[in-house]
PDB file of N, CA and C in Angstrom:
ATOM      1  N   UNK A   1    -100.412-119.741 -24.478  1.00  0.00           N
ATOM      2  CA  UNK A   1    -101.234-118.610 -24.101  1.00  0.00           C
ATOM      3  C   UNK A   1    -102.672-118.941 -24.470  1.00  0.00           C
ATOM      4  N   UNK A   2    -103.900-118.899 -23.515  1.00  0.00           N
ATOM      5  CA  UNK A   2    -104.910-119.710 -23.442  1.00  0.00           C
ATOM      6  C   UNK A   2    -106.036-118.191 -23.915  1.00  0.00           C
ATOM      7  N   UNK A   3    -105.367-117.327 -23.565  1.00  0.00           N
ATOM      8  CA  UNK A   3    -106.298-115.925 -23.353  1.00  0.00           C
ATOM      9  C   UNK A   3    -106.654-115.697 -24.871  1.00  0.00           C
ATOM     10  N   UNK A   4    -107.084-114.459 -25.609  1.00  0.00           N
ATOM     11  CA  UNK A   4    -107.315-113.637 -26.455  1.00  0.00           C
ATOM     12  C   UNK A   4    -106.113-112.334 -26.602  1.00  0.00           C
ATOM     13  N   UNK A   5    -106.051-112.149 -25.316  1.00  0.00           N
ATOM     14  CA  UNK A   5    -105.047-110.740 -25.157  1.00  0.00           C
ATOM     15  C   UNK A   5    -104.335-110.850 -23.768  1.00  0.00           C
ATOM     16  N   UNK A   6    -103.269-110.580 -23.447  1.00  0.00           N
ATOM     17  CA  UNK A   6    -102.489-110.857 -22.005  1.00  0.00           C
ATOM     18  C   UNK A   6    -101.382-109.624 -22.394  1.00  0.00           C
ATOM     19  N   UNK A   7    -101.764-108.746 -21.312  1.00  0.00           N
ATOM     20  CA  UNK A   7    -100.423-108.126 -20.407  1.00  0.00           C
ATOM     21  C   UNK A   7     -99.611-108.731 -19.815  1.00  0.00           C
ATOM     22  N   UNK A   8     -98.293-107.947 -20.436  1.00  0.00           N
ATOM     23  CA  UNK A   8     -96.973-108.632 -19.283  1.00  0.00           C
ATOM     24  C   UNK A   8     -96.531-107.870 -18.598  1.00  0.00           C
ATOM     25  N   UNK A   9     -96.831-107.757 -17.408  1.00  0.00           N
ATOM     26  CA  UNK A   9     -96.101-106.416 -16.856  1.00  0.00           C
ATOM     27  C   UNK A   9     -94.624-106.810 -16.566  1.00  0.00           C
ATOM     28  N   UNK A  10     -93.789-105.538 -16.357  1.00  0.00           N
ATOM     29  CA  UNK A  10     -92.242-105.284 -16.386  1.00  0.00           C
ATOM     30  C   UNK A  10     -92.009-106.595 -14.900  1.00  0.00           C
ATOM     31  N   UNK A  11     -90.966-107.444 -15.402  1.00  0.00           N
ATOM     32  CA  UNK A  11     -90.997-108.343 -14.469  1.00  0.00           C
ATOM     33  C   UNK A  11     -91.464-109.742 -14.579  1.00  0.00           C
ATOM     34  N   UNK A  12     -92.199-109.667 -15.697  1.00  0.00           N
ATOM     35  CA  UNK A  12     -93.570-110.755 -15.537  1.00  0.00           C
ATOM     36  C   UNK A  12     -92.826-111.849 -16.486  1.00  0.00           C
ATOM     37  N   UNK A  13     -91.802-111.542 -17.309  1.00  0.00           N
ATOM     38  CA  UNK A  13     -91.602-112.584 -18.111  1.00  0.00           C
ATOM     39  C   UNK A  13     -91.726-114.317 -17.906  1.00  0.00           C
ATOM     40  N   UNK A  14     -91.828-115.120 -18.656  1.00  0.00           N
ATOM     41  CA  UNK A  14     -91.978-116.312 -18.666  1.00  0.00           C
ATOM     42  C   UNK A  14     -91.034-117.406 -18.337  1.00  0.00           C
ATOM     43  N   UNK A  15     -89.536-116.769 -18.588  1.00  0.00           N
ATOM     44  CA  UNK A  15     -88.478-117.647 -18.617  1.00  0.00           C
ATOM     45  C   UNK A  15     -87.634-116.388 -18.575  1.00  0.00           C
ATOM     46  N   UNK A  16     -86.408-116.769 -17.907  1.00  0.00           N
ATOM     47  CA  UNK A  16     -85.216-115.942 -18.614  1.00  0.00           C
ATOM     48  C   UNK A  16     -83.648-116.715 -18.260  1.00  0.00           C
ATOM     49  N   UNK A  17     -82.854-116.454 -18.943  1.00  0.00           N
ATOM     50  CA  UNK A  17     -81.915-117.095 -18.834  1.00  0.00           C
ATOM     51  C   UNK A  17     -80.707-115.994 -18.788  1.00  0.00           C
ATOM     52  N   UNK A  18     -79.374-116.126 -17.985  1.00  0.00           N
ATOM     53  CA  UNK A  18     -78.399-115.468 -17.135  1.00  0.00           C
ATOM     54  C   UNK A  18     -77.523-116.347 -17.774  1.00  0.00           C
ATOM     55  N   UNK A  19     -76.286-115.661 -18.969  1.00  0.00           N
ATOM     56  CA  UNK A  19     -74.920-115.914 -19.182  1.00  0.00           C
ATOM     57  C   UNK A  19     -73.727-114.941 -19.247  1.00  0.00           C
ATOM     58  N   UNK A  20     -72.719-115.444 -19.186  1.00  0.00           N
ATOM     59  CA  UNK A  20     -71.684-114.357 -19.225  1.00  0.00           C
ATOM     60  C   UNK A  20     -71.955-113.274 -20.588  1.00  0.00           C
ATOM     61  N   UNK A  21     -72.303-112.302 -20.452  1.00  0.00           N
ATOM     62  CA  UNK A  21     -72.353-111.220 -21.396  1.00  0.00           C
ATOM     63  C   UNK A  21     -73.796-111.045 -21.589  1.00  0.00           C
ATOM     64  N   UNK A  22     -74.784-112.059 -21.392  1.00  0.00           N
ATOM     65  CA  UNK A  22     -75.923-112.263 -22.142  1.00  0.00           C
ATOM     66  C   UNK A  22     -77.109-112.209 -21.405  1.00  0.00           C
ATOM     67  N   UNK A  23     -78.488-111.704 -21.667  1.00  0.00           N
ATOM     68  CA  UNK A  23     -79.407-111.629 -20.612  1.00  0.00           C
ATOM     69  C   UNK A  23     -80.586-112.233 -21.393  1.00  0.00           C
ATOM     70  N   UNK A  24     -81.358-113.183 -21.958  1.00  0.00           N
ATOM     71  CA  UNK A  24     -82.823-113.167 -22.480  1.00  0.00           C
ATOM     72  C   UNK A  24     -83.428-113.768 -21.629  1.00  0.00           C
ATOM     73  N   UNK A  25     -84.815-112.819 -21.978  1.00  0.00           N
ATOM     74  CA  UNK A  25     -86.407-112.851 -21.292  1.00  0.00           C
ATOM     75  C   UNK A  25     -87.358-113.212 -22.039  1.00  0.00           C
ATOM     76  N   UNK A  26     -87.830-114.254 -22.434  1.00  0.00           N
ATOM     77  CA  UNK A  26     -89.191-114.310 -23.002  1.00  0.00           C
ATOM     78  C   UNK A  26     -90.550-114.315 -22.220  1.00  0.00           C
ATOM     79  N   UNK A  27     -90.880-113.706 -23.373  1.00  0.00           N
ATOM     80  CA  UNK A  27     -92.431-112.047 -22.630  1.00  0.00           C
ATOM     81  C   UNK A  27     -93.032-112.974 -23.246  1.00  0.00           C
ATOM     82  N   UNK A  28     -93.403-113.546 -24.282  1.00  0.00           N
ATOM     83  CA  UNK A  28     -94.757-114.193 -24.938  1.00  0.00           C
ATOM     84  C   UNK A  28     -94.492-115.417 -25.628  1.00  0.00           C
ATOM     85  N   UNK A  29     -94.678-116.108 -25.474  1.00  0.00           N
ATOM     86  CA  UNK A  29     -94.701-117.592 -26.536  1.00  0.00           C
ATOM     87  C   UNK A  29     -96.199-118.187 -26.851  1.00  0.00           C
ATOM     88  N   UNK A  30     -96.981-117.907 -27.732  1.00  0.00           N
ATOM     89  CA  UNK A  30     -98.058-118.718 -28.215  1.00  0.00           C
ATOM     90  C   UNK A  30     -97.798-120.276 -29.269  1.00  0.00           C
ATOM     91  N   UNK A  31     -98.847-120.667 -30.025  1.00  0.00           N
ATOM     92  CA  UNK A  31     -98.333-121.604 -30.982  1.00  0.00           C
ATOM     93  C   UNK A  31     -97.883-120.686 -32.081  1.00  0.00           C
ATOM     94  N   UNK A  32     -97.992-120.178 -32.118  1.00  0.00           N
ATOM     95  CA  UNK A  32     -97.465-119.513 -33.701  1.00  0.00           C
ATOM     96  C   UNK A  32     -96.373-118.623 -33.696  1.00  0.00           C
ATOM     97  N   UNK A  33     -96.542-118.084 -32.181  1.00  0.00           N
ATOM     98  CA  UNK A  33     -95.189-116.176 -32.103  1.00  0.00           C
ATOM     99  C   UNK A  33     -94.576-116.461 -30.586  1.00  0.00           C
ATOM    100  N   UNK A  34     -93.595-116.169 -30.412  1.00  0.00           N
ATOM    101  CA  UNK A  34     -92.478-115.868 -29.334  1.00  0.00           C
ATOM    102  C   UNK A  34     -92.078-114.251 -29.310  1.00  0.00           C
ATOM    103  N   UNK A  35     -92.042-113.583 -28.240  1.00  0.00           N
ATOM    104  CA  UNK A  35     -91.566-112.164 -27.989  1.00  0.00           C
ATOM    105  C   UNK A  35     -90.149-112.539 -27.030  1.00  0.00           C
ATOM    106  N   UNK A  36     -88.688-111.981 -27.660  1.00  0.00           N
ATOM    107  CA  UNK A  36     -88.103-112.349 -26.245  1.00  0.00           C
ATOM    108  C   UNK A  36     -87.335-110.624 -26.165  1.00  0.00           C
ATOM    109  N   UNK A  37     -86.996-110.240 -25.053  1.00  0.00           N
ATOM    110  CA  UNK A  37     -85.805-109.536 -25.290  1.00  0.00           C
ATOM    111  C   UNK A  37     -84.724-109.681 -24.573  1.00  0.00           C
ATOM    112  N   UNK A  38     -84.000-109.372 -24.953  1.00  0.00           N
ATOM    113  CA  UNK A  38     -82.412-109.634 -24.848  1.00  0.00           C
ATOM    114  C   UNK A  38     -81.432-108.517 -25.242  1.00  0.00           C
ATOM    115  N   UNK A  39     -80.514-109.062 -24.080  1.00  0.00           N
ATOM    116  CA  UNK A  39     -79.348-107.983 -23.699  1.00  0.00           C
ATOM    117  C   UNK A  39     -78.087-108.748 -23.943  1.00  0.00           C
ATOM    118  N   UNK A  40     -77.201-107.742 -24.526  1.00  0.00           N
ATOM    119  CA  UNK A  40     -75.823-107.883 -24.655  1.00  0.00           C
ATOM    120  C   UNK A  40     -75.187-106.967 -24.089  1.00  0.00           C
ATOM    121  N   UNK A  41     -73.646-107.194 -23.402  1.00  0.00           N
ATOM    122  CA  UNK A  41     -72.769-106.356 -22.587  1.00  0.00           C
ATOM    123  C   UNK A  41     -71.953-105.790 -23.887  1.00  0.00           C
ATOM    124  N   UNK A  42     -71.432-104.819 -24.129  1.00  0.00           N
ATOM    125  CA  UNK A  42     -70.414-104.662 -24.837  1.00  0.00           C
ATOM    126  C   UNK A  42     -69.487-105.240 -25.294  1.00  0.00           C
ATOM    127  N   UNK A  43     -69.671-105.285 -26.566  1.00  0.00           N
ATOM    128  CA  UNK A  43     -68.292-106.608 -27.539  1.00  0.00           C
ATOM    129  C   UNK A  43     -68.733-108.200 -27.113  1.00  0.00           C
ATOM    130  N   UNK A  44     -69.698-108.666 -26.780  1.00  0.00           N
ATOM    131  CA  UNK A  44     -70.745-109.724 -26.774  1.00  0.00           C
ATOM    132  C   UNK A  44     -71.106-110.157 -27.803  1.00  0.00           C
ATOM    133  N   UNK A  45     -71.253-111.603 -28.216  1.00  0.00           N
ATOM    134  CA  UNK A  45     -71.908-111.971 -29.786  1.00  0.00           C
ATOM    135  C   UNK A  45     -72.641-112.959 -29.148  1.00  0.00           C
ATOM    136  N   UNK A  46     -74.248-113.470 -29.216  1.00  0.00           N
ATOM    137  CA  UNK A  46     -74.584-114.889 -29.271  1.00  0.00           C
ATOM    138  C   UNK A  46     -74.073-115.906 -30.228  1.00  0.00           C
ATOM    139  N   UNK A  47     -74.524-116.713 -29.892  1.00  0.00           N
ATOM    140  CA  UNK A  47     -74.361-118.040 -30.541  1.00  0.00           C
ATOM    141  C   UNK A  47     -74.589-118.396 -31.849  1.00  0.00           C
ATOM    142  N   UNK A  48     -74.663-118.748 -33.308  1.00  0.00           N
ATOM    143  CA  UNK A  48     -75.152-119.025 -34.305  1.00  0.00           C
ATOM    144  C   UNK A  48     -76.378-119.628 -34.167  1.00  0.00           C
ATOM    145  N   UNK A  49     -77.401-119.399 -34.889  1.00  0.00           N
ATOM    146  CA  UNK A  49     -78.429-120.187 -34.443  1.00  0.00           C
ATOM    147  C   UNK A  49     -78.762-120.188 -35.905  1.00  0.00           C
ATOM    148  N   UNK A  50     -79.945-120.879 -36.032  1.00  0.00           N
ATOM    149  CA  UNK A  50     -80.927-121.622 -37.347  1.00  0.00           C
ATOM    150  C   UNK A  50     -81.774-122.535 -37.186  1.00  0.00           C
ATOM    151  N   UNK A  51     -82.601-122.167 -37.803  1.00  0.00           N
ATOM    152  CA  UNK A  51     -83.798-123.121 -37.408  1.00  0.00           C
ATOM    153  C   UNK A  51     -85.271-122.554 -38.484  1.00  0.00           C
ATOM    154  N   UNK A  52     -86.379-123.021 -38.486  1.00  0.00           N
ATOM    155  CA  UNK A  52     -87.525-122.654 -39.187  1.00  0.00           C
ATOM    156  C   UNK A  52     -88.035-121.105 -38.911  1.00  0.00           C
ATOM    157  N   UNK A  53     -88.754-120.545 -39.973  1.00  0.00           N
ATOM    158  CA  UNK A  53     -89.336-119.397 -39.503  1.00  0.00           C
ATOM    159  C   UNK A  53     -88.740-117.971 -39.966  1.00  0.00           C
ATOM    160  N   UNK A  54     -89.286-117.163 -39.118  1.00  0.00           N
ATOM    161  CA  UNK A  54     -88.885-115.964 -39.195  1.00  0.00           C
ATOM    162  C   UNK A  54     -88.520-115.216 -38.490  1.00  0.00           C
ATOM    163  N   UNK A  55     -87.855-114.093 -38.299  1.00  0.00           N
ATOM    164  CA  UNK A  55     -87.647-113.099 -37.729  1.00  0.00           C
ATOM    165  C   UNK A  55     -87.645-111.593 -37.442  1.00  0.00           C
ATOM    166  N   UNK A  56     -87.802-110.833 -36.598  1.00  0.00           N
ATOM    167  CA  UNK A  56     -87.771-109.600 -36.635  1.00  0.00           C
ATOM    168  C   UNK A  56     -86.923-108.761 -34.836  1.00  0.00           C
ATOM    169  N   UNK A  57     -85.912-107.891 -35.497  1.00  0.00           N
ATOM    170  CA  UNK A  57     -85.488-107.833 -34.302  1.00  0.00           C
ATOM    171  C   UNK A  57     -85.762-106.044 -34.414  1.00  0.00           C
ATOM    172  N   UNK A  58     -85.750-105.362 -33.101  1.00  0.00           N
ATOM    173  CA  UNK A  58     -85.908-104.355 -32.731  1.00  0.00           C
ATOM    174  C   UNK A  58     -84.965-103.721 -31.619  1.00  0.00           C
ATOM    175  N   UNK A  59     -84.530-102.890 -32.122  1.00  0.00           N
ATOM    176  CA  UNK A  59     -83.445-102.203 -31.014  1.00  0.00           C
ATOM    177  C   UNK A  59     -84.036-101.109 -30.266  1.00  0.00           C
ATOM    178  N   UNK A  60     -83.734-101.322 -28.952  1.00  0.00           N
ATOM    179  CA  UNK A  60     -84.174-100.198 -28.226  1.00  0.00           C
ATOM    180  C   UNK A  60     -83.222 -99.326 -27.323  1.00  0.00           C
ATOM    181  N   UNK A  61     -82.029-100.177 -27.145  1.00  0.00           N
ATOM    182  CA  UNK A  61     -81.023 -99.429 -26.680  1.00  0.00           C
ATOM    183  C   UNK A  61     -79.365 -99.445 -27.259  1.00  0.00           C
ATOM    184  N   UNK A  62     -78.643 -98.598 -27.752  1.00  0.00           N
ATOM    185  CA  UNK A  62     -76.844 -99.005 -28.196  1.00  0.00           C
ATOM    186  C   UNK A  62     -77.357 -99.449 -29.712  1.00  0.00           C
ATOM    187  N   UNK A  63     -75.979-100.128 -29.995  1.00  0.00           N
ATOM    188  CA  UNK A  63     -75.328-100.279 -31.565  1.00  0.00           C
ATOM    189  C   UNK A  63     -75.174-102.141 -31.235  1.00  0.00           C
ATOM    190  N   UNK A  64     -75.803-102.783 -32.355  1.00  0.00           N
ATOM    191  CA  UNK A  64     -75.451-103.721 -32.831  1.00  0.00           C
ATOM    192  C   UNK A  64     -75.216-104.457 -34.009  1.00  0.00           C
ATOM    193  N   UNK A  65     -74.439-105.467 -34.361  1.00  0.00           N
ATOM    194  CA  UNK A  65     -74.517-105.598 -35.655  1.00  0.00           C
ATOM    195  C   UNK A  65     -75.302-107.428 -35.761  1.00  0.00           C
ATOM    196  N   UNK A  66     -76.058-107.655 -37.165  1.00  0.00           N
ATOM    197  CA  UNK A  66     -76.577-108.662 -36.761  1.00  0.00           C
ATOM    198  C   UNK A  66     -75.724-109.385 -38.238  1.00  0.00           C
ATOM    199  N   UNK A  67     -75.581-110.522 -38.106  1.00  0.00           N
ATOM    200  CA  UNK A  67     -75.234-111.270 -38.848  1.00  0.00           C
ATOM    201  C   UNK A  67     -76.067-112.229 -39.404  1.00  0.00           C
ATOM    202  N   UNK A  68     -76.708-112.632 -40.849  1.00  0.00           N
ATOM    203  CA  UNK A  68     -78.043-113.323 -41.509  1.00  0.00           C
ATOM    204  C   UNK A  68     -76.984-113.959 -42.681  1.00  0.00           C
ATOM    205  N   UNK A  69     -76.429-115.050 -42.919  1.00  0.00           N
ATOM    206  CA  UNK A  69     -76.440-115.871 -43.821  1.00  0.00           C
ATOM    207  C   UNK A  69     -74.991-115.142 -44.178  1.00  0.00           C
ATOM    208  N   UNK A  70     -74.824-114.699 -45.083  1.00  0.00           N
ATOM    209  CA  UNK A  70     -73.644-113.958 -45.737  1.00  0.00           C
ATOM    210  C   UNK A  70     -73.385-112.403 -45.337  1.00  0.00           C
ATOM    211  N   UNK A  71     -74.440-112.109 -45.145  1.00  0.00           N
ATOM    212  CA  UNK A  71     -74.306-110.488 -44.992  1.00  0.00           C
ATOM    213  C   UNK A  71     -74.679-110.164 -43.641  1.00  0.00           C
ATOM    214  N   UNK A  72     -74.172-108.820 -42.991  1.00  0.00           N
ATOM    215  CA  UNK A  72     -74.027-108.298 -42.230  1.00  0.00           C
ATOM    216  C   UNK A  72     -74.214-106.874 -42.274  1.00  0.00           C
ATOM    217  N   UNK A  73     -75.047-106.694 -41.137  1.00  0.00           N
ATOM    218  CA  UNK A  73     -76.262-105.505 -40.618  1.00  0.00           C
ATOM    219  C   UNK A  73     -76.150-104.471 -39.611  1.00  0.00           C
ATOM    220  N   UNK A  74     -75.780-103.178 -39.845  1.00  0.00           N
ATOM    221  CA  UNK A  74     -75.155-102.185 -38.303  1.00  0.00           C
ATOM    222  C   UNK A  74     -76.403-101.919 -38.305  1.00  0.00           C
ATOM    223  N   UNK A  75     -77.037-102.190 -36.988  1.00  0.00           N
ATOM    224  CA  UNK A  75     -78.299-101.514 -36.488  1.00  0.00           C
ATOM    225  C   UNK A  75     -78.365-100.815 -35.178  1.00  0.00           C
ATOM    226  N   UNK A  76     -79.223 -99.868 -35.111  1.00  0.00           N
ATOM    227  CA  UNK A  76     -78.557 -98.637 -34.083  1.00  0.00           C
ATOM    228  C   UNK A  76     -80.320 -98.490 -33.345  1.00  0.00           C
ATOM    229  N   UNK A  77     -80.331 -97.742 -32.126  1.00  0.00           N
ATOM    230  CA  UNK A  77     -81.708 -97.709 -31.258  1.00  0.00           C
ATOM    231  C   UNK A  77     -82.701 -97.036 -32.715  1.00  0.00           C
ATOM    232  N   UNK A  78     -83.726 -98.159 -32.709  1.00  0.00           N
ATOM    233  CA  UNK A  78     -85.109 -97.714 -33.399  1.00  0.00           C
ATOM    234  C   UNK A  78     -84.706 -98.286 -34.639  1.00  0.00           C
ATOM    235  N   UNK A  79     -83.828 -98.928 -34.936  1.00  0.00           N
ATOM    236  CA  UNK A  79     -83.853 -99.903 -36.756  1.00  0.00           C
ATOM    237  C   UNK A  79     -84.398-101.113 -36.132  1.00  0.00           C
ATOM    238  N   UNK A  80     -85.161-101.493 -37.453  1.00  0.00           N
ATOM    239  CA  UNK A  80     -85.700-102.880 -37.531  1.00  0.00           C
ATOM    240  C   UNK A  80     -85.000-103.908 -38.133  1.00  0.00           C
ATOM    241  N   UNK A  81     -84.569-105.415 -38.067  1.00  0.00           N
ATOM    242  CA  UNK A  81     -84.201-106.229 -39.156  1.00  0.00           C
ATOM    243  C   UNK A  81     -85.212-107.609 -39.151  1.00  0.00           C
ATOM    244  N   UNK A  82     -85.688-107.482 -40.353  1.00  0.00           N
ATOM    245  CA  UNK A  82     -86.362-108.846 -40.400  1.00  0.00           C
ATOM    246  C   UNK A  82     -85.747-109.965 -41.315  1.00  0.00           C
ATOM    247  N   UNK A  83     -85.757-111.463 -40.946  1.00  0.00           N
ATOM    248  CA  UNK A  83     -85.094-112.340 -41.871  1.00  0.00           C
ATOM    249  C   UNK A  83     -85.859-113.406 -41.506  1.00  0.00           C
ATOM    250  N   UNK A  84     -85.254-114.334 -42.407  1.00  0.00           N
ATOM    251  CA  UNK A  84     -86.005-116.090 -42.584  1.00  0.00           C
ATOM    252  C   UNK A  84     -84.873-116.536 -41.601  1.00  0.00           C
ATOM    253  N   UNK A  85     -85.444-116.911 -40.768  1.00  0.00           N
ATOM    254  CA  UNK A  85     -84.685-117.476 -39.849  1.00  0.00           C
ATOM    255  C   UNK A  85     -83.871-119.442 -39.846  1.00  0.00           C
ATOM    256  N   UNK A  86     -84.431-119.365 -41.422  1.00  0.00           N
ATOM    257  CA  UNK A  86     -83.378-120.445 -42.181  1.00  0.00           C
ATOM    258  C   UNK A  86     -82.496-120.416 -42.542  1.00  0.00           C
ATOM    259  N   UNK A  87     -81.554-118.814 -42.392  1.00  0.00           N
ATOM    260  CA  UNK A  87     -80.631-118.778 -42.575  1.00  0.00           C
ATOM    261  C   UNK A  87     -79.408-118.486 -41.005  1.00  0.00           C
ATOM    262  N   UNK A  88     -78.091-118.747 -40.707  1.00  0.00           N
ATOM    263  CA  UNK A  88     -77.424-119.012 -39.820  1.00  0.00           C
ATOM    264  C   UNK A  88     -77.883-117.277 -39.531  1.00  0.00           C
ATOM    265  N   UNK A  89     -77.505-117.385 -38.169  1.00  0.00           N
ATOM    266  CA  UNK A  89     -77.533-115.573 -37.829  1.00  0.00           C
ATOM    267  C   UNK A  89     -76.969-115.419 -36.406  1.00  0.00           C
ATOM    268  N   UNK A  90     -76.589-114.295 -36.369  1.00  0.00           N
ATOM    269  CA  UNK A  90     -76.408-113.981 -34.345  1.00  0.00           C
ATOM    270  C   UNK A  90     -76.237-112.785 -34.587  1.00  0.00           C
ATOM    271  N   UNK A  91     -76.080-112.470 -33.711  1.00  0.00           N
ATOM    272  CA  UNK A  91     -76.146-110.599 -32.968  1.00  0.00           C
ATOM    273  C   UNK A  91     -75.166-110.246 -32.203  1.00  0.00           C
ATOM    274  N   UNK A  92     -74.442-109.555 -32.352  1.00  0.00           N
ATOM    275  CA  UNK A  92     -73.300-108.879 -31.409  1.00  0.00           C
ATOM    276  C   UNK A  92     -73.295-107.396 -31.032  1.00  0.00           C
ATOM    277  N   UNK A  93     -72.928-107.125 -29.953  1.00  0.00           N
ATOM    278  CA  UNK A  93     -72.834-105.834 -29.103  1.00  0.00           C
ATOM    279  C   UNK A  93     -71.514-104.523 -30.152  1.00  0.00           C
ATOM    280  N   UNK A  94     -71.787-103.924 -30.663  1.00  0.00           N
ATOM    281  CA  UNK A  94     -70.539-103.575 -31.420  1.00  0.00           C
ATOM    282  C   UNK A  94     -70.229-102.348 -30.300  1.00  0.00           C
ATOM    283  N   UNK A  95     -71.117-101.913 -29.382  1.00  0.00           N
ATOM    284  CA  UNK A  95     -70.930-100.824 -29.280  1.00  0.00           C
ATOM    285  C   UNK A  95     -70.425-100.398 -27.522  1.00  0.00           C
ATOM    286  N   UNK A  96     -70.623 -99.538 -26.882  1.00  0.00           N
ATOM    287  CA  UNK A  96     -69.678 -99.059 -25.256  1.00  0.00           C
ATOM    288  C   UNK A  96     -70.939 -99.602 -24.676  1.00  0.00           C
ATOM    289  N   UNK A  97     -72.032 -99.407 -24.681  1.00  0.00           N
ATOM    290  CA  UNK A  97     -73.323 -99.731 -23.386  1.00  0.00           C
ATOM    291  C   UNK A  97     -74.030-101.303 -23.981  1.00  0.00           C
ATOM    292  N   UNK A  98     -74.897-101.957 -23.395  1.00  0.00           N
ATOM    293  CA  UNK A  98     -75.405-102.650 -23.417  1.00  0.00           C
ATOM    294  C   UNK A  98     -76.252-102.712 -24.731  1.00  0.00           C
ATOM    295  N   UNK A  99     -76.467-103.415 -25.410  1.00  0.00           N
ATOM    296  CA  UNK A  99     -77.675-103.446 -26.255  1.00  0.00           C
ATOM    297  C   UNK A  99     -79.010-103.956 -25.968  1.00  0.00           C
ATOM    298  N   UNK A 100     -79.886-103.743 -25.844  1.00  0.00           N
ATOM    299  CA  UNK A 100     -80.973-104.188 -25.684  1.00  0.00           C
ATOM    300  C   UNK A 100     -81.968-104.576 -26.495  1.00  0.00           C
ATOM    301  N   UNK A 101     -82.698-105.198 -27.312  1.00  0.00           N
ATOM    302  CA  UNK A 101     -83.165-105.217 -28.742  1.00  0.00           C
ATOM    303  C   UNK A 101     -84.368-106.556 -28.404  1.00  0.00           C
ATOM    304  N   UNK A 102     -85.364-106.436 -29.010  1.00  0.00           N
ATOM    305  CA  UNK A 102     -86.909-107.689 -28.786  1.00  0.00           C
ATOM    306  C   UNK A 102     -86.455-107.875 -30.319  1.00  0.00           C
ATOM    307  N   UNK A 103     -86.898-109.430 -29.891  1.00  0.00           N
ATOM    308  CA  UNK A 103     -86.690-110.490 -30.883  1.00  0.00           C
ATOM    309  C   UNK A 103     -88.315-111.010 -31.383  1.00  0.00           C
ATOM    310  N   UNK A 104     -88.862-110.900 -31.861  1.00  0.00           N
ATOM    311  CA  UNK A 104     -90.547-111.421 -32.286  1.00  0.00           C
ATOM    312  C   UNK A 104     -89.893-112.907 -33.422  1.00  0.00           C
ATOM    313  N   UNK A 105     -90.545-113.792 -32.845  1.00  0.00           N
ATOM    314  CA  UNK A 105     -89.990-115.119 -34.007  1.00  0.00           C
ATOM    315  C   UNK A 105     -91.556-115.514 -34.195  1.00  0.00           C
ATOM    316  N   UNK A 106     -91.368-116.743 -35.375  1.00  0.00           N
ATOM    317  CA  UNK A 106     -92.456-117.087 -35.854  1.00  0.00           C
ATOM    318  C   UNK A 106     -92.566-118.336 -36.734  1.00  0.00           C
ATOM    319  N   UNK A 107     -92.327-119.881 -36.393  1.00  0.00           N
ATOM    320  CA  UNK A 107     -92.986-120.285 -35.171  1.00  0.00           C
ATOM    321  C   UNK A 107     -92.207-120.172 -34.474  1.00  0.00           C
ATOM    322  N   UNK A 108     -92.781-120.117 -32.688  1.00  0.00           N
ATOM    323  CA  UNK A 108     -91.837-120.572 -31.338  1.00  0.00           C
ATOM    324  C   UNK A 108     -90.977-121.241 -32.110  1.00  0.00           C
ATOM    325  N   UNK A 109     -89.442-120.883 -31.723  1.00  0.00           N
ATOM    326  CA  UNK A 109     -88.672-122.088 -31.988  1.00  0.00           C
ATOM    327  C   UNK A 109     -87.509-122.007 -30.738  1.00  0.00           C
ATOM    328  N   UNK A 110     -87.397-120.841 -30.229  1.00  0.00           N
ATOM    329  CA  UNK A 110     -85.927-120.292 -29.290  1.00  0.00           C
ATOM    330  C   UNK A 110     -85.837-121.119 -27.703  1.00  0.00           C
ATOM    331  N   UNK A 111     -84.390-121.730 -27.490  1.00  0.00           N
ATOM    332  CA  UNK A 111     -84.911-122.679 -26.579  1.00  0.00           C
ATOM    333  C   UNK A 111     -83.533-122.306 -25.531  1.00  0.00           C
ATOM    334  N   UNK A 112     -84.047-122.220 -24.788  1.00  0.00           N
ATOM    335  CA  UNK A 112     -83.250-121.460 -23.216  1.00  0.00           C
ATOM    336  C   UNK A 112     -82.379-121.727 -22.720  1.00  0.00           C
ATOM    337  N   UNK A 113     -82.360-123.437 -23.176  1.00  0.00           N
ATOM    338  CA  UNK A 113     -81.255-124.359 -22.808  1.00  0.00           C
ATOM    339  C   UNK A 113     -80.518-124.292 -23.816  1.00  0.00           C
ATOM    340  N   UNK A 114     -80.178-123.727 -25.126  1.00  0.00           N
ATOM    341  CA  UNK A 114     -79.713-123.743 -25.752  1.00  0.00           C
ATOM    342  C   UNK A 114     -78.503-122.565 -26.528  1.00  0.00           C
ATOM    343  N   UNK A 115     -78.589-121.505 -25.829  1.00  0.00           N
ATOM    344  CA  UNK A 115     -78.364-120.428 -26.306  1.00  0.00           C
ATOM    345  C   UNK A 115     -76.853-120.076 -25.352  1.00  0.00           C
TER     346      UNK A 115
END
């Protein structure tokens, strides 16, 4: 991102990637921050992931639970979870509708082909 400030309008994302259960969009990637959001179908889990950095996830739609290292997180529309994203983690759908939830990381690290 070359700008100071950039709108994304609905649509505009950068990348997105289409799997069974799974929907992510990344809205922003600079050198330092990534915005993605992402959807889960009901009873859906991603993948384990780990890697440098940090995290913060935001729910905006349904019940999910997130999983960070040992412990495990029920988060519901409008909870926040933030973690060091050095520890193993994924996210699952616990609930009847879709979840929907933005992921803010820090550095870029989330990779499209990989998930």
């Amino acid at each position: 991102m070359k700008d100071d400030a950039r709108l994304i309008k609905k649509g505009d994302q950068i990348k997105e990637t289409m799997l069974p259960g799974k929907y992510y969009r990344l809205m922003v990637k600079s050198t330092n921050m990534e915005s993605i959001i992402a959807e889960l179908v009901p009873h859906t889990e991603s993948k384990w992931f780990k890697h440098s950095g940090e995290e913060m996830h935001l729910v905006l739609q349904g019940a999910m639970e997130y999983t960070v290292g040992d412990h495990t997180y029920n988060l519901s529309e409008g909870d926040v979870l933030w973690h060091k994203s050095t520890l193993k983690h994924r996210a699952k759908n616990i609930g009847d509708i879709t979840v929907v939830y933005i992921t803010v990381g820090t550095p870029p690290t989330f990779m499209f082909d990989q998930v």
